[in-house]
Protein backbone atom coordinates (compact mmCIF):
# COMPACT_ATOMS: atom_id res chain seq x y z
CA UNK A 1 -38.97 -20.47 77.32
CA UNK A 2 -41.08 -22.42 79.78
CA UNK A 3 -41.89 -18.98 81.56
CA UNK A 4 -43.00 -17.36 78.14
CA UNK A 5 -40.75 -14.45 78.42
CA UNK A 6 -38.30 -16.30 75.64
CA UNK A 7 -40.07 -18.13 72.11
CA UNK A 8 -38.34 -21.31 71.03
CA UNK A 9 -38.67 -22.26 67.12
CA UNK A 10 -37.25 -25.57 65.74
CA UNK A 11 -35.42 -25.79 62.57
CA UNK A 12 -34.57 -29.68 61.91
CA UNK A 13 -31.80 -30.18 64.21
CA UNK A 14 -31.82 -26.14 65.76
CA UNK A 15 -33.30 -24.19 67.96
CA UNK A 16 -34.14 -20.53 67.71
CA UNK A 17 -34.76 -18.57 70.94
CA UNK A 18 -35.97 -15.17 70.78
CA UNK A 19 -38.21 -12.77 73.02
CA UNK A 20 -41.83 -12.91 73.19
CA UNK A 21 -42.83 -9.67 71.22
CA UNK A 22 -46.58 -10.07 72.29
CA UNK A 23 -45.49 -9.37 75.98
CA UNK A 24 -44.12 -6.19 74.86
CA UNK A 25 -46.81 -2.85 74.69
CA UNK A 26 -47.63 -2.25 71.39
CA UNK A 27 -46.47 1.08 70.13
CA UNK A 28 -49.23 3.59 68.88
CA UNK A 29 -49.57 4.99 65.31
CA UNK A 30 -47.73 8.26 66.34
CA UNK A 31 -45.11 6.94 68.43
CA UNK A 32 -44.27 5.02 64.98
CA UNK A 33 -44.57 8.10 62.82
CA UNK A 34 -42.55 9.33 64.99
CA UNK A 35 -39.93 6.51 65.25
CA UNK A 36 -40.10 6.72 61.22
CA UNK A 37 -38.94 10.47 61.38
CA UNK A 38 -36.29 10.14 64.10
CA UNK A 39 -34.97 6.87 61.21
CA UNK A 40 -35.15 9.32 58.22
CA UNK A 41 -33.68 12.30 60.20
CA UNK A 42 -30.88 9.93 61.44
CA UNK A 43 -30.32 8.32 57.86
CA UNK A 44 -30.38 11.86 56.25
CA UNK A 45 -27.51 12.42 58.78
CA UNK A 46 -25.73 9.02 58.21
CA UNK A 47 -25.51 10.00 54.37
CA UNK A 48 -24.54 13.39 55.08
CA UNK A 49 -21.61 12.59 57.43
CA UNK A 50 -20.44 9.66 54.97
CA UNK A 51 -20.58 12.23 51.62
CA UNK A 52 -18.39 14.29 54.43
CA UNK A 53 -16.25 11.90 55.11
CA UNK A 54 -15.81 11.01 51.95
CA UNK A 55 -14.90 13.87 50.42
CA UNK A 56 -12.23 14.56 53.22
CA UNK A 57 -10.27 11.11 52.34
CA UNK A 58 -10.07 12.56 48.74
CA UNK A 59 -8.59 15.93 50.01
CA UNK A 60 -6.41 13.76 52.10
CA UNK A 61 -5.37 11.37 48.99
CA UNK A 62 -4.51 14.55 47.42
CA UNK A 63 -2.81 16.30 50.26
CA UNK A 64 -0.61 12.65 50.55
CA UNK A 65 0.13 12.50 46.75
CA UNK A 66 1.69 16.40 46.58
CA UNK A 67 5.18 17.19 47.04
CA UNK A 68 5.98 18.53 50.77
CA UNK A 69 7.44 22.07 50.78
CA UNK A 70 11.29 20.95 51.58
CA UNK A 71 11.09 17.99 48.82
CA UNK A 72 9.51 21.26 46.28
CA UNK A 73 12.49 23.37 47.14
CA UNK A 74 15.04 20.19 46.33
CA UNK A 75 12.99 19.84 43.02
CA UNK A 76 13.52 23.46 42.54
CA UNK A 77 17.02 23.82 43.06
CA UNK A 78 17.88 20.90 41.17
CA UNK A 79 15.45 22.85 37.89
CA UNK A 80 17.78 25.21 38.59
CA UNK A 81 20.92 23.72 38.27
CA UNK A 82 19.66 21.58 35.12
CA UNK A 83 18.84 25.37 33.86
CA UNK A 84 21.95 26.79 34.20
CA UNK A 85 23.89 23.85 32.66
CA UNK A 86 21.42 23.93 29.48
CA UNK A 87 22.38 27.70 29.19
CA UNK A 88 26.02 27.28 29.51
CA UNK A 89 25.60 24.53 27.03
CA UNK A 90 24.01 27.09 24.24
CA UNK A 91 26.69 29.98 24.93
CA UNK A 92 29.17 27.32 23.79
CA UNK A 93 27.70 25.89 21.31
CA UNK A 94 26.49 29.86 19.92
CA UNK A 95 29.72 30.91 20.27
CA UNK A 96 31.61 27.96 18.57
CA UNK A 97 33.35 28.97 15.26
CA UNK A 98 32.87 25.81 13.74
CA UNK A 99 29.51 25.38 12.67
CA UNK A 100 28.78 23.52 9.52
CA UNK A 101 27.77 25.74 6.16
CA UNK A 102 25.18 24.82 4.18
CA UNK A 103 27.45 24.31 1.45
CA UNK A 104 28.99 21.26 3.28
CA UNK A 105 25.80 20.24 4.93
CA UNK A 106 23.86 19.88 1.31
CA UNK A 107 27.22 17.91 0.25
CA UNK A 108 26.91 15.44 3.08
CA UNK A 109 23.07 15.13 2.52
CA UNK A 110 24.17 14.00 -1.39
CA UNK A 111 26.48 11.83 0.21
CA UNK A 112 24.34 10.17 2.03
CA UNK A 113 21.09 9.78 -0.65
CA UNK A 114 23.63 8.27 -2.71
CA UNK A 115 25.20 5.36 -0.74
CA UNK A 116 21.29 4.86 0.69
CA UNK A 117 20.24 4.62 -2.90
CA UNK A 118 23.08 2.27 -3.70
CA UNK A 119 22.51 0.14 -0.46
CA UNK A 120 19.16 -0.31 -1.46
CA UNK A 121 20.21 -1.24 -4.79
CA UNK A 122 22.52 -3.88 -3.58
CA UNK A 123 20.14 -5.33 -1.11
CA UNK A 124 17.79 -5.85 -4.12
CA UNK A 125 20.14 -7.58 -6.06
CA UNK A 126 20.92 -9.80 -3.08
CA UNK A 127 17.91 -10.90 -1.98
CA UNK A 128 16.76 -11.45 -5.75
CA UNK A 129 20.03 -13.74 -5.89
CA UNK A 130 19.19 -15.45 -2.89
CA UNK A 131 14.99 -16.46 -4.44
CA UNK A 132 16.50 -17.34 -7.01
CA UNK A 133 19.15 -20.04 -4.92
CA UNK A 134 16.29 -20.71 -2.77
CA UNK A 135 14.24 -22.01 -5.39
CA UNK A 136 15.89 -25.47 -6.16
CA UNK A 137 17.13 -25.80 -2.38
CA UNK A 138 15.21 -28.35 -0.28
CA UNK A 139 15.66 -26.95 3.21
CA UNK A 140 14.23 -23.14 4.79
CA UNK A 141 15.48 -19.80 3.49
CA UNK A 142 16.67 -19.67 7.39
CA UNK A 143 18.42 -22.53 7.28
CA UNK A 144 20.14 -22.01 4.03
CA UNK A 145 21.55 -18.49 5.60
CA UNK A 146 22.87 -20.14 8.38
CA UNK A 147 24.37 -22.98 6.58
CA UNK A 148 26.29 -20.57 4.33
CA UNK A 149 26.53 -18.16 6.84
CA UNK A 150 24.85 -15.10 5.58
CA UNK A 151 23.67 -12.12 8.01
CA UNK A 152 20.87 -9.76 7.19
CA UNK A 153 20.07 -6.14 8.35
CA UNK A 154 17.39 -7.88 9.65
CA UNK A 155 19.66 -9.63 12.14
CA UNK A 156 21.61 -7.07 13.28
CA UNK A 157 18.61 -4.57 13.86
CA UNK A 158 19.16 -2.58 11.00
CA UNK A 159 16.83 -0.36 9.15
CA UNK A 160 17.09 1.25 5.98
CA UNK A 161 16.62 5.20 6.16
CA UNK A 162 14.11 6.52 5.23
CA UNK A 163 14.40 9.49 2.13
């Protein structure tokens, strides 16, 4: 610094040292133009090798998320084997003499509209019983069920089905 190859600038309790630019031969307008196209011809190339490199990590993300060719083959041979059992499983059940007739099938479907009809009816009935109980009672609806120990569908998971 005391040879005035090196500047020194003080910043409260720093010092900056940095070289003497005005020693330094001052570069013409051309050699700048030219120093600007060498930037832009080297930035053009910068983006072109990052767009490059960008787009082979996303062929390589893609080559590491397929299946490799002996994992395919597994994955094949087990398709296979699912195949065959699913085809075995319809010859039985095509060739099985007791299928159900639509006679009995309509009679079970009858069956079952009524006793859903009458569950619905009951259910009704209960839970009108049970406002009307809960009316003059000075504790929760939940607490009166468990007191007298009453369990609903509700409980148990059970949904009516539908029609």
């Amino acid at each position: 610094a005391q040879q005035g190859r090196v500047r020194e600038k003080v910043y409260g309790k720093q010092k900056i040292y940095f070289a003497d630019q005005e020693q330094l031969p001052a570069a013409s307008d051309a050699e700048l133009r030219g120093l600007d196209g060498e930037i832009a011809s080297r930035s053009a190339q910068v983006q072109a090798l990052q767009q490059s490199c960008r787009h082979m990590e996303a062929e390589l993300k893609d080559l590491n998320s397929s299946m490799t060719t002996p994992e395919i083959a597994k994955e094949i041979e087990t398709l296979r084997k699912d195949c065959a059992s699913y085809t075995e499983k319809l010859e039985r059940i095509k060739s099985a003499t007791n299928h159900v007739t639509p006679e009995e099938k309509e009679k079970v479907c009858r069956e079952q509209q009524l006793y859903r009809r009458e569950w619905r009816r009951r259910k009704r009935m209960a839970t009108e019983l049970l406002d009307a109980i809960l009316e003059g009672y000075p504790k929760s609806k939940k607490q009166f069920f468990e007191e007298v120990g009453i369990e609903t569908d509700e409980d148990h998971g059970v949904v009516l089905p539908a029609t």
